[in-house]
C-alpha atoms as a PDB file:
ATOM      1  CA  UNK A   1      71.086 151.449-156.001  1.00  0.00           C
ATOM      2  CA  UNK A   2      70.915 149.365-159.030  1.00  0.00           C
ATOM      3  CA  UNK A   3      71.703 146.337-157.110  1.00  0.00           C
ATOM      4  CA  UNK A   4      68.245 147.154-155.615  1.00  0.00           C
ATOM      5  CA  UNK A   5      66.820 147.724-158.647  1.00  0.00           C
ATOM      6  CA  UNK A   6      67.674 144.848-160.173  1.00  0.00           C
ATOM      7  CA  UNK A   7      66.393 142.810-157.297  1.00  0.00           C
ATOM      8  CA  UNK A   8      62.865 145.007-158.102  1.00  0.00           C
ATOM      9  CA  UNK A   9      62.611 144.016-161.941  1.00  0.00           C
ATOM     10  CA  UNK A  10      63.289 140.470-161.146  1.00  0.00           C
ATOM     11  CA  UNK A  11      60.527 140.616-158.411  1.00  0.00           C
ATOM     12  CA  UNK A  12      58.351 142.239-161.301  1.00  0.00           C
ATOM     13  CA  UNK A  13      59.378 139.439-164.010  1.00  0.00           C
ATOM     14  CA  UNK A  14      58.704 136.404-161.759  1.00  0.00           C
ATOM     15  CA  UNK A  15      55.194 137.967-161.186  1.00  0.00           C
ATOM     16  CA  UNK A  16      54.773 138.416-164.474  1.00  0.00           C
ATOM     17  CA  UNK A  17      55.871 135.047-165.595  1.00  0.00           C
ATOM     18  CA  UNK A  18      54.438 133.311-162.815  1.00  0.00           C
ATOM     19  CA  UNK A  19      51.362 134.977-161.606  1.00  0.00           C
ATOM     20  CA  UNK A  20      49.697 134.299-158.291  1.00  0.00           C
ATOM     21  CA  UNK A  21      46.407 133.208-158.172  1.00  0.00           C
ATOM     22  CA  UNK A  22      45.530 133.420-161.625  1.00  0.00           C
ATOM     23  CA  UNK A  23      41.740 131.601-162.466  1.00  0.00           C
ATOM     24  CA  UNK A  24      38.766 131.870-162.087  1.00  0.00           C
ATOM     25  CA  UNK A  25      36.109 131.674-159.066  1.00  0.00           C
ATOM     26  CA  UNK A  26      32.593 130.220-159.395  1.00  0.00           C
ATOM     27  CA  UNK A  27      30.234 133.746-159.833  1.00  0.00           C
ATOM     28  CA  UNK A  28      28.164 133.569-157.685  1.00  0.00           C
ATOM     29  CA  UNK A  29      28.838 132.651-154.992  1.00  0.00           C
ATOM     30  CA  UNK A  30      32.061 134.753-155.734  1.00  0.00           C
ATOM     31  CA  UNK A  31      31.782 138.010-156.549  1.00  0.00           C
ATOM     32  CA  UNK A  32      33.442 139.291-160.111  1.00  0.00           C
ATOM     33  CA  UNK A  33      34.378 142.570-161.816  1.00  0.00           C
ATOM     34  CA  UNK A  34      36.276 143.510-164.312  1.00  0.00           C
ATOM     35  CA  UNK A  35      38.607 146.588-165.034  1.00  0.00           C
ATOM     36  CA  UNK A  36      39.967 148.384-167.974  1.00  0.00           C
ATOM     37  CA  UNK A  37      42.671 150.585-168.748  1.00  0.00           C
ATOM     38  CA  UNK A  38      41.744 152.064-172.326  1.00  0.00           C
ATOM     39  CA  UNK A  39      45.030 154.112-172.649  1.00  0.00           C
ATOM     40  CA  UNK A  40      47.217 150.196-172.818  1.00  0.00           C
ATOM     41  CA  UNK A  41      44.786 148.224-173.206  1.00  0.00           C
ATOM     42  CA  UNK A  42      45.181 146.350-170.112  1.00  0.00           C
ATOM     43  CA  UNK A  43      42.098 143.841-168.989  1.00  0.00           C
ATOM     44  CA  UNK A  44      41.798 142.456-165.704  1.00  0.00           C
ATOM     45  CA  UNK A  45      38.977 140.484-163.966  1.00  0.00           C
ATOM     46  CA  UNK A  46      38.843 140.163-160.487  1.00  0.00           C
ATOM     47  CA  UNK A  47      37.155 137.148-158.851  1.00  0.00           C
ATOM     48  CA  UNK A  48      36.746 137.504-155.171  1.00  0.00           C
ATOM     49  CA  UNK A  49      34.971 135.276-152.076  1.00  0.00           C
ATOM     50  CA  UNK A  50      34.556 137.054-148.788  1.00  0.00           C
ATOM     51  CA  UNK A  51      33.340 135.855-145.601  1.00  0.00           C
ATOM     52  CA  UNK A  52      30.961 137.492-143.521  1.00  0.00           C
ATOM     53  CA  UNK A  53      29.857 140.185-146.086  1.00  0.00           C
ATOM     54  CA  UNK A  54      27.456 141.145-143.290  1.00  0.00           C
ATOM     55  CA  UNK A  55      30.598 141.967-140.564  1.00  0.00           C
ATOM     56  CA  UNK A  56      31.708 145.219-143.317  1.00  0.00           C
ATOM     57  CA  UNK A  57      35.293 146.192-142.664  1.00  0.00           C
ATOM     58  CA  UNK A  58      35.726 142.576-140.557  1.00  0.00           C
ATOM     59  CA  UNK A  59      34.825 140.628-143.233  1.00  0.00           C
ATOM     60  CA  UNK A  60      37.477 138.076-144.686  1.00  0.00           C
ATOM     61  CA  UNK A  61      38.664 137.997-148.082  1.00  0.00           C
ATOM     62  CA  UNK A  62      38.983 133.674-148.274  1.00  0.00           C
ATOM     63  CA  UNK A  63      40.209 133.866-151.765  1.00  0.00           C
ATOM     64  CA  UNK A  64      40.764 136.073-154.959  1.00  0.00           C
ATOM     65  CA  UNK A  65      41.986 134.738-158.579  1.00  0.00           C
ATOM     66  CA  UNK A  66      42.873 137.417-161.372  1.00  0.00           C
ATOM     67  CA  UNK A  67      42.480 136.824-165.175  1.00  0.00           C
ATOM     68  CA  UNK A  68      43.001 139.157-168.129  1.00  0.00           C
ATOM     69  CA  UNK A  69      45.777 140.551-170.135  1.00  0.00           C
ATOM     70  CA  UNK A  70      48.352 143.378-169.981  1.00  0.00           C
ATOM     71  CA  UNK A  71      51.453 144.575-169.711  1.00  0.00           C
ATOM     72  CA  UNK A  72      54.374 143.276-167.256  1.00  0.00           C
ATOM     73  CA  UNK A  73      53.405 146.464-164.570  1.00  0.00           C
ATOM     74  CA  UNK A  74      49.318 145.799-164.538  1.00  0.00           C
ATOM     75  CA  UNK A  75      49.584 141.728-164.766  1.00  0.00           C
ATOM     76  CA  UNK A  76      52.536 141.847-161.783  1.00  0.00           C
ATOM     77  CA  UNK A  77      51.121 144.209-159.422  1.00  0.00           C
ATOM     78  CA  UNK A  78      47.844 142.336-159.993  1.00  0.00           C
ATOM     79  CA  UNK A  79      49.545 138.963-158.733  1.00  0.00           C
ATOM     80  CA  UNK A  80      51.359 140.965-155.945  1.00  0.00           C
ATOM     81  CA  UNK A  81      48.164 142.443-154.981  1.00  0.00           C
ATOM     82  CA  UNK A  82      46.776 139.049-154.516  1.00  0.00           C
ATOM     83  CA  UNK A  83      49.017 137.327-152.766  1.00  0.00           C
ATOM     84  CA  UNK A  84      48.747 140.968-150.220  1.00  0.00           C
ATOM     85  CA  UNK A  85      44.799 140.784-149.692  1.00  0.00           C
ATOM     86  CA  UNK A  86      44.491 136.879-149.432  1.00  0.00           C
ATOM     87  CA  UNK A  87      43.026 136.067-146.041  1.00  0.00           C
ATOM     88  CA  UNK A  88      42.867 139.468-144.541  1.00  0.00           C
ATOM     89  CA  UNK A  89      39.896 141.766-143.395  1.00  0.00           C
ATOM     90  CA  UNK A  90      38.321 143.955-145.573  1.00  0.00           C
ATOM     91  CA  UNK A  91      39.788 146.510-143.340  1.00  0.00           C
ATOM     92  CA  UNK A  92      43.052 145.360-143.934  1.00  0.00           C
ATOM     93  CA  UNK A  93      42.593 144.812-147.374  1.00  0.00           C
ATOM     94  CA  UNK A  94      41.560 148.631-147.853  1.00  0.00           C
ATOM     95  CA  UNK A  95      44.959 149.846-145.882  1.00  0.00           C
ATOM     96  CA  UNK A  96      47.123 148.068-147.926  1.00  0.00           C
ATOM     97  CA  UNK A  97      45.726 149.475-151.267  1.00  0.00           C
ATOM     98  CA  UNK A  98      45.590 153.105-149.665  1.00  0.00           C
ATOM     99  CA  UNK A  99      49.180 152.539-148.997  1.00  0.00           C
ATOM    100  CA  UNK A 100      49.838 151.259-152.303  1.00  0.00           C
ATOM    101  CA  UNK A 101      47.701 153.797-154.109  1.00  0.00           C
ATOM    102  CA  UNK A 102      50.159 156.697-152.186  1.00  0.00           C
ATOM    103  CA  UNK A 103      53.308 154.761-152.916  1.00  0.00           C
ATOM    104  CA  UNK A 104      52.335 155.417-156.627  1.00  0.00           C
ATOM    105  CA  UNK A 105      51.561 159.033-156.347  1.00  0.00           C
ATOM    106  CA  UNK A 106      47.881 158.736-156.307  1.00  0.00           C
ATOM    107  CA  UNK A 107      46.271 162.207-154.740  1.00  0.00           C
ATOM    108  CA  UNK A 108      44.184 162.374-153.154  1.00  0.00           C
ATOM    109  CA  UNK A 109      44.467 159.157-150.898  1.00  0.00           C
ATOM    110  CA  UNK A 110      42.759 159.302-147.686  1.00  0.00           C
ATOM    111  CA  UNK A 111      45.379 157.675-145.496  1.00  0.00           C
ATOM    112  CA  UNK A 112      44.096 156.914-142.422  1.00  0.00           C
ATOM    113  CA  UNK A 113      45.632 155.983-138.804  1.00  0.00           C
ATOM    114  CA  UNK A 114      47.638 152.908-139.156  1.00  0.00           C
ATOM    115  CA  UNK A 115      48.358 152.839-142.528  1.00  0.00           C
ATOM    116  CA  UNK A 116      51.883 153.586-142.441  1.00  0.00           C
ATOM    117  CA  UNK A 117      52.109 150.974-140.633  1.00  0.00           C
ATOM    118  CA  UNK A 118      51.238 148.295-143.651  1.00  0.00           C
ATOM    119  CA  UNK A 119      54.129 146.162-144.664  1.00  0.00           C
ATOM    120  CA  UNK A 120      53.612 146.239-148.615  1.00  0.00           C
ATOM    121  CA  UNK A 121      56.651 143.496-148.820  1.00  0.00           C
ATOM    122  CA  UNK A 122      56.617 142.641-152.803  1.00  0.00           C
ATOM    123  CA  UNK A 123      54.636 145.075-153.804  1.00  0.00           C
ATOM    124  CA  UNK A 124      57.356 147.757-153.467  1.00  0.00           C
ATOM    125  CA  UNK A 125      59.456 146.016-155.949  1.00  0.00           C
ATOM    126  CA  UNK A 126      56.916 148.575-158.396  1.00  0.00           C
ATOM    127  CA  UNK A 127      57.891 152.345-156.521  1.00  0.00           C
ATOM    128  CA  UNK A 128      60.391 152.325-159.528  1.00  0.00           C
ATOM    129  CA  UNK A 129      56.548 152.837-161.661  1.00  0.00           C
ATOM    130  CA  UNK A 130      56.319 156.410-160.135  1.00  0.00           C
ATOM    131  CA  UNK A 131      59.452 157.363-163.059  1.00  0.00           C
ATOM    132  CA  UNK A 132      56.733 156.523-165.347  1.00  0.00           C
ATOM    133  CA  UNK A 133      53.609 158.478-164.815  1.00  0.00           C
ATOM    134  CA  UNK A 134      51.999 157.190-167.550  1.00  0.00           C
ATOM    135  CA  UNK A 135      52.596 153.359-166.337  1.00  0.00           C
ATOM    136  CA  UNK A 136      50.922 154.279-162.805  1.00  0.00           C
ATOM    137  CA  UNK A 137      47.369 153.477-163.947  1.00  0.00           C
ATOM    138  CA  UNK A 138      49.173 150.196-164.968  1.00  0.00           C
ATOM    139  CA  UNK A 139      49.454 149.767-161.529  1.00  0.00           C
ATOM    140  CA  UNK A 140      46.856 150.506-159.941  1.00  0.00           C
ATOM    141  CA  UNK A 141      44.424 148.826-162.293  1.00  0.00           C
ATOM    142  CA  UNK A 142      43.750 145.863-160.296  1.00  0.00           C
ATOM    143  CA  UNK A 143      43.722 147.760-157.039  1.00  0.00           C
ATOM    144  CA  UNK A 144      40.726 149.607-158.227  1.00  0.00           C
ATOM    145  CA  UNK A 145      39.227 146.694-159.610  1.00  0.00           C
ATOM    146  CA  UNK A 146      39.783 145.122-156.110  1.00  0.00           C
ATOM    147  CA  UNK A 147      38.132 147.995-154.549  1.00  0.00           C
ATOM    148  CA  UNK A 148      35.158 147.457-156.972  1.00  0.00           C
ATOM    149  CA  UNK A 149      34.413 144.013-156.150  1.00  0.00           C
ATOM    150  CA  UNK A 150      34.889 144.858-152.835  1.00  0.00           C
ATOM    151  CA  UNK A 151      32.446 147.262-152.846  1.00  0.00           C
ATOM    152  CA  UNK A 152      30.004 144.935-154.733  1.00  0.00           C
ATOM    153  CA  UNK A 153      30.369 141.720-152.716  1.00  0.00           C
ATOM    154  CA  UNK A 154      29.471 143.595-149.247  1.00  0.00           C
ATOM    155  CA  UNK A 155      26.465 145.477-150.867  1.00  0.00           C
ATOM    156  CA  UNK A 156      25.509 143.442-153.807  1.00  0.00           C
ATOM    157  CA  UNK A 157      22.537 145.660-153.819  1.00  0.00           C
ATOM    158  CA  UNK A 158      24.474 148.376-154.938  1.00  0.00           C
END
């Protein structure tokens, strides 16, 4: 197994060296939010342009660029997360960071029908986090963030 593991951390490292769409978006028209993790310290803003607002769950996230700083575990699984949402539905978008959220242990997840189904390809490279409960809000920072500005740039009356 540590063949696999190995493979995982060096998945991790090249995110964390390279990260994916890292910048910034023009606000507005894109929409931006920014998370916190005040046990680590991690900071991550999340700049995000979707299409069709109006269409809800068929909407299409066109593009998404991350800033902030953080440990190896938020900054990676912010670039993997990404480089997973980029030109998907909303819809989409939401199964893949249920499916995420339940890889890390995250209760009360609503799965819903289909999810299982989500490929999460890179993005498991960080089940090893679960070993760490205290690194799983690393994790999932940007995911929640995500869900955030997802929130805000179909209802920006909210």
């Amino acid at each position: 197994m540590s063949g696999l593991e190995d493979l995982y951390r060096e998945i991790i490292l090249d995110h964390y060296r390279t990260p994916r769409n890292r910048g910034e978006l023009d606000t507005p028209p894109a929409t931006k939010v920014d998370g916190h993790n005040p046990l680590c310290g991690d900071e991550i803003s999340v700049y995000l342009m979707v299409e069709d607002a109006e269409n809800g769950d068929d909407a299409i996230v066109t593009d998404i660029k991350i800033g902030g700083q953080g440990c190896s575990i938020s900054q990676s699984s912010a670039s993997m997360m990404t480089n997973a949402v980029i030109g998907k539905r909303v819809g989409d978008v939401r199964a893949v960071s249920r499916k995420f959220k339940s890889l890390m242990g995250i209760e009360n997840v609503d799965l819903q029908a289909g999810d299982d189904e989500v490929d999460l390809e890179d993005l498991e490279a960080l089940q090893g986090v679960v070993k760490f409960p205290v690194r799983i809000k690393c994790a999932v920072l940007g995911w929640n963030t995500l869900s955030s500005a997802l929130d805000e740039a179909l209802d920006p009356a909210e």
